[in-house]
Protein backbone atom coordinates (compact mmCIF):
# COMPACT_ATOMS: atom_id res chain seq x y z
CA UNK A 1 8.68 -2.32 4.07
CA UNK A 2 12.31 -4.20 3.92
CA UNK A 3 10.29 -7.13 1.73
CA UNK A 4 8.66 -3.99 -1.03
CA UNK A 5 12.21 -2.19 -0.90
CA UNK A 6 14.05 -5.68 -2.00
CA UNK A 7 11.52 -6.44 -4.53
CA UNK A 8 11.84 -3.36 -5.75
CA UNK A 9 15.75 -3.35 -6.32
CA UNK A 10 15.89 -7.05 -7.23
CA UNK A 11 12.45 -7.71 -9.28
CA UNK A 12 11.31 -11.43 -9.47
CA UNK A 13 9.30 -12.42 -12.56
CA UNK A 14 5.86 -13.08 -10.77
CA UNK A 15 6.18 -11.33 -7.85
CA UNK A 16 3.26 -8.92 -7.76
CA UNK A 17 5.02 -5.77 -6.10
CA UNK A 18 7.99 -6.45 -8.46
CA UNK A 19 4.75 -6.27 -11.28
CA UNK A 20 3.45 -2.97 -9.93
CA UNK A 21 6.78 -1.39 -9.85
CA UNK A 22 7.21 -2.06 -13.77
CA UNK A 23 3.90 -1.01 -14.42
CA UNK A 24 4.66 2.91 -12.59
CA UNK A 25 2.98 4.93 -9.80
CA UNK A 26 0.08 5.27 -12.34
CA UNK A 27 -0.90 1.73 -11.77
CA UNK A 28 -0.10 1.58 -8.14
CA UNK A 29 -2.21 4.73 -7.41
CA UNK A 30 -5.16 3.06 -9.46
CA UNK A 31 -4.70 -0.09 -6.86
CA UNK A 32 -4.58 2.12 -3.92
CA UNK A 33 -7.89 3.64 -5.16
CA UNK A 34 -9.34 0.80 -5.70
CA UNK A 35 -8.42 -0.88 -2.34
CA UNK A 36 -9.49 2.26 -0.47
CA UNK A 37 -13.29 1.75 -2.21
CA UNK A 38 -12.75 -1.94 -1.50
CA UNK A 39 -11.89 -0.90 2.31
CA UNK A 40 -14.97 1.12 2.50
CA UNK A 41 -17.34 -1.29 1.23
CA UNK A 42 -16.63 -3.75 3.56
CA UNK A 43 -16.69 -1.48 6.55
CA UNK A 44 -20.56 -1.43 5.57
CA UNK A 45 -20.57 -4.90 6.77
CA UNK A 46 -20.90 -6.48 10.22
CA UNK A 47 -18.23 -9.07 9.69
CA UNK A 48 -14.91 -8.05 11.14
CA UNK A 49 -12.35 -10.17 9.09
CA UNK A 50 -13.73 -8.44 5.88
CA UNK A 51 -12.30 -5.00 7.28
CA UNK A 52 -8.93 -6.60 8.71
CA UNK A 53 -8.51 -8.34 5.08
CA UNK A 54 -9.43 -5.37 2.63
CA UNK A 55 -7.07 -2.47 5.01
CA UNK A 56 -4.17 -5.29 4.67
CA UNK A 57 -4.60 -4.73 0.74
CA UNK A 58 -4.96 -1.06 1.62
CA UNK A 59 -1.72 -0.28 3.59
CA UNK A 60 0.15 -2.98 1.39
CA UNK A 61 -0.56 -0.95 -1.93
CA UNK A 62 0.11 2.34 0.04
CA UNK A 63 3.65 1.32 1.00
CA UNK A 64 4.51 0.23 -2.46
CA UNK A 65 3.08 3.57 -3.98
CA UNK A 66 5.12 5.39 -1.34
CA UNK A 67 8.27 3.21 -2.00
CA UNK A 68 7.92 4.53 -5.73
CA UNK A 69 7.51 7.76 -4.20
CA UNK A 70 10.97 7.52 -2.50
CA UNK A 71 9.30 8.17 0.55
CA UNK A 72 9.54 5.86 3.94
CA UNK A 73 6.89 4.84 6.30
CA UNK A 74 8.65 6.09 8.73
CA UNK A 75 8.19 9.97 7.08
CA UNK A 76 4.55 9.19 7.39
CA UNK A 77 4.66 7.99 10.82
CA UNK A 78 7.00 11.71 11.56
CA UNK A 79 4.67 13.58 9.88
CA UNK A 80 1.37 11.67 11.86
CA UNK A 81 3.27 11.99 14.96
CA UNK A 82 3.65 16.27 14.38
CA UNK A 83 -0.01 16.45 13.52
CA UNK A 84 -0.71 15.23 17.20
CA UNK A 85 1.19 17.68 18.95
C-alpha cells in the first residue's frame, strides 16, 4: 500500500500504477473488472499458481482503485472485521 501511495504522490514516467492514476478511477475500475474475470477463469483450472498469479493482479488493481478512492486497506480490513461479529 506504502509503494501505490508513493507512486501516487510522486508519479514516475513508466511506472504502471503512476499510469493508472493519470488515466482516473474509470480506467482502474475497468482493470479491476477485468482482473476479477481473469481471477475467475483461472479458478476453472486445476493448476494452483494460475489462481495465486491472477488474485495478485486482482488485489493489486483493487488497492490502487481504492487509493484513488481515498480509502485505506485498512478501512476494508475494519469494515471485514465488523461483518464477522
Amino acid at each position: 500500500q506504502r509503494l501505490i501511495v508513493d507512486c501516487k504522490e510522486n508519479p514516475e514516467e513508466g511506472a504502471y500504477a503512476s499510469y493508472l492514476f493519470a488515466r482516473g478511477v474509470d480506467r482502474i475500475g475497468k482493470k479491476v473488472g477485468e482482473e476479477a474475470v481473469e481471477l475467475v477463469i483461472a479458478s476453472k483450472n486445476e493448476e494452483k499458481q494460475g489462481v495465486v498469479n491472477e488474485a495478485a493482479d486482482l488485489l493489486y488493481h483493487v488497492m490502487v482503485l481504492l487509493n484513488a478512492k481515498g480509502v485505506n486497506l485498512s478501512d476494508v480490513c475494519a469494515e471485514l472485521c465488523k461483518r464477522n461479529r
